[in-house]
C-alpha atoms as a PDB file:
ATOM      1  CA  UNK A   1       0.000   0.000   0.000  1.00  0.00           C
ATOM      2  CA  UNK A   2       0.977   3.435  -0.734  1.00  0.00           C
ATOM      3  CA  UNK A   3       1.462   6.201   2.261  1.00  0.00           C
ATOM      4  CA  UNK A   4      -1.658   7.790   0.854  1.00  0.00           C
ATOM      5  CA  UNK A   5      -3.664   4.217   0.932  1.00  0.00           C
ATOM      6  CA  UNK A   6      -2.064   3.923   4.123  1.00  0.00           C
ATOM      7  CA  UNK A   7      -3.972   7.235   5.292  1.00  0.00           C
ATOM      8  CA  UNK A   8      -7.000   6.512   4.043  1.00  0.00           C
ATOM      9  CA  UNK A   9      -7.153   3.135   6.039  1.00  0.00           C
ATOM     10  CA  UNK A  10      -6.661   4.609   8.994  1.00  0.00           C
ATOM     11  CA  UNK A  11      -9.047   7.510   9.096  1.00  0.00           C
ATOM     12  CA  UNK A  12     -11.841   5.237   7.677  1.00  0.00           C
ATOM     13  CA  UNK A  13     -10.735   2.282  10.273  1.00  0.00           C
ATOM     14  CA  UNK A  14     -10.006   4.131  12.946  1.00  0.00           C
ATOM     15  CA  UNK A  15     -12.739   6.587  14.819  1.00  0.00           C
ATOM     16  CA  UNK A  16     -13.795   4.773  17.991  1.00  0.00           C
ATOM     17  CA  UNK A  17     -12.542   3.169  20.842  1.00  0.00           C
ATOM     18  CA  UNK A  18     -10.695  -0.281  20.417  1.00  0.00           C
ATOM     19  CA  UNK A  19     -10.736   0.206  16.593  1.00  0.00           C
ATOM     20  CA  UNK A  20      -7.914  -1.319  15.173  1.00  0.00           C
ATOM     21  CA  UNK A  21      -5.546  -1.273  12.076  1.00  0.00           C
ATOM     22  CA  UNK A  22      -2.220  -2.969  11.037  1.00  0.00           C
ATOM     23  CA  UNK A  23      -0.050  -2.536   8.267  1.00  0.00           C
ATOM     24  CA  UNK A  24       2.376  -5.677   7.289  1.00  0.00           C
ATOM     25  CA  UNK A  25       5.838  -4.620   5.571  1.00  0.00           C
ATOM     26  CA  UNK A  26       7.071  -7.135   3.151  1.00  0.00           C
ATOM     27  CA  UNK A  27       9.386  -8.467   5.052  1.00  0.00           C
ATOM     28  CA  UNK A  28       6.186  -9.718   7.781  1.00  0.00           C
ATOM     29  CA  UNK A  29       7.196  -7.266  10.145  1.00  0.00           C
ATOM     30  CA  UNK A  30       3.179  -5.750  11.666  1.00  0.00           C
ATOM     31  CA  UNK A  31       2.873  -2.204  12.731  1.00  0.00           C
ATOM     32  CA  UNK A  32      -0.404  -1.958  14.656  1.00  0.00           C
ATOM     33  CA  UNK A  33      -2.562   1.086  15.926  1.00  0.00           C
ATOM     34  CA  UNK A  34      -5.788   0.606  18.269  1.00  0.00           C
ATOM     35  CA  UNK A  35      -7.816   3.835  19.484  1.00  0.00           C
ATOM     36  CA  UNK A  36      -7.440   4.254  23.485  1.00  0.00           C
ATOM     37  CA  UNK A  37     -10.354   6.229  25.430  1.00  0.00           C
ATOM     38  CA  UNK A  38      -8.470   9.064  25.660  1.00  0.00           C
ATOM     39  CA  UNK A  39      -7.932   9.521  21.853  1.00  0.00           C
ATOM     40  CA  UNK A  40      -4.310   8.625  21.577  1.00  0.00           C
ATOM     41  CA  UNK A  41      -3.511   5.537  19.524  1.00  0.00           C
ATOM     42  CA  UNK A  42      -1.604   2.412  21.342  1.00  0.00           C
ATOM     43  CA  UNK A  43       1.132   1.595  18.659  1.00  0.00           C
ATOM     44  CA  UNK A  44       2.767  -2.210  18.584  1.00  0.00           C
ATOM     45  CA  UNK A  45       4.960  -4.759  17.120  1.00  0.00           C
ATOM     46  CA  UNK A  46       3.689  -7.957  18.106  1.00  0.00           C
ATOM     47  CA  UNK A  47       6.337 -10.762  18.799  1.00  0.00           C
ATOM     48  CA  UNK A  48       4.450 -13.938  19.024  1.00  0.00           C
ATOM     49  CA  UNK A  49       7.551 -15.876  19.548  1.00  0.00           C
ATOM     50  CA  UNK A  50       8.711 -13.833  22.434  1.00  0.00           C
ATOM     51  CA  UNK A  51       4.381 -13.982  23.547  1.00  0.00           C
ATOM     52  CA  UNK A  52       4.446  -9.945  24.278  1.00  0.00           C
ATOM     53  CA  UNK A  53       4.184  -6.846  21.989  1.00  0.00           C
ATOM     54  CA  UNK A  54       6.425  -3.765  21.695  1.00  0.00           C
ATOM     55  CA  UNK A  55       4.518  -0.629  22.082  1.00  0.00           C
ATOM     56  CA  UNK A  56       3.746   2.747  23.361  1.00  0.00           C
ATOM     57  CA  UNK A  57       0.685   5.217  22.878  1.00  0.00           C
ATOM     58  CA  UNK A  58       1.114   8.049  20.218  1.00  0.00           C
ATOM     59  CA  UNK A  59      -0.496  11.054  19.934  1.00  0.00           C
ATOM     60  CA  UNK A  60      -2.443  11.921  16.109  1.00  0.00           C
ATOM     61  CA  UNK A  61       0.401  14.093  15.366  1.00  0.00           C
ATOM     62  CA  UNK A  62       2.776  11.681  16.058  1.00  0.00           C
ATOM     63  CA  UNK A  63       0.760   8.632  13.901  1.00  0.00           C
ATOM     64  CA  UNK A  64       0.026  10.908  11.631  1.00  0.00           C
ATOM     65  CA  UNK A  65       4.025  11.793  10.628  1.00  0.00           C
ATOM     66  CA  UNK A  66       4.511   8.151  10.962  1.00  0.00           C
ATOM     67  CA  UNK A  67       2.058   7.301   8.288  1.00  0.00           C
ATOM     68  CA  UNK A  68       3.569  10.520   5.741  1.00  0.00           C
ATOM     69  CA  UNK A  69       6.846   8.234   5.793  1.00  0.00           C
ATOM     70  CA  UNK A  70       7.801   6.004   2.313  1.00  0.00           C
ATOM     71  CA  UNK A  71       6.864   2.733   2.651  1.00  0.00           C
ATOM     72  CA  UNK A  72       9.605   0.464   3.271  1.00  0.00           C
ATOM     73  CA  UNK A  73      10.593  -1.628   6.099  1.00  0.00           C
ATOM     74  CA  UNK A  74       9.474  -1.873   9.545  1.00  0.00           C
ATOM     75  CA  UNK A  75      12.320  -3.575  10.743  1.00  0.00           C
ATOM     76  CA  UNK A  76      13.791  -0.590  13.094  1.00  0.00           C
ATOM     77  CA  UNK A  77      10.776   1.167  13.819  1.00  0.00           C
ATOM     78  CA  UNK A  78      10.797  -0.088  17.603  1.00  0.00           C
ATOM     79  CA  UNK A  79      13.934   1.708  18.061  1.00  0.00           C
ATOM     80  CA  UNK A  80      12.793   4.646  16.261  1.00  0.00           C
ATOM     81  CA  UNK A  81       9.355   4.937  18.222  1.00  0.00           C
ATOM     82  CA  UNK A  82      10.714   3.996  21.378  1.00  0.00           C
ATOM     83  CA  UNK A  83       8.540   0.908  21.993  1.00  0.00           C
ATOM     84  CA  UNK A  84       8.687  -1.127  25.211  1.00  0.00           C
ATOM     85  CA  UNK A  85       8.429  -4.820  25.317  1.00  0.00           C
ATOM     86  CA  UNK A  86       5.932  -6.284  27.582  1.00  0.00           C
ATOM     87  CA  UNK A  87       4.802  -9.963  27.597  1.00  0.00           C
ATOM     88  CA  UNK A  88       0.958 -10.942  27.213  1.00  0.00           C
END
């Protein structure tokens, strides 16, 4: 998917509490968002080997500059966004 069919996914997806969206890079690596009460968006990379998720909440802004990237791998986004393991 393209940035912009990236976008439009996630404003049609994602408008109410414990909506939810991923996005898959081609190398299997899953980015997903899910809408928290307070209108921030809880932000993972599940590791089903390691049974926890890396994530942290992010503000629009922050999703929003996120989703304006290129596509390309997700493969160092944890380190870019900070994420924080915790197991299931």
């Amino acid at each position: 998917m393209s940035p912009s069919e990236i976008r439009t996914a996630f404003n049609e997806h994602l408008r109410d509490k414990d909506d939810f969206l991923g996005v898959v890079d081609s190398e299997g690596v899953t980015l997903q968002f899910i809408v928290e009460d307070d209108g921030t968006y809880w932000t993972e990379v599940p590791h089903p080997e390691r049974r926890g998720s890396s994530g942290r909440k992010l503000s629009l802004n922050e999703v929003t500059q996120l989703l304006e990237r290129p596509p390309g791998s997700l493969r160092h986004i944890e380190d870019e966004l900070n994420l924080e393991f915790k197991a299931w």
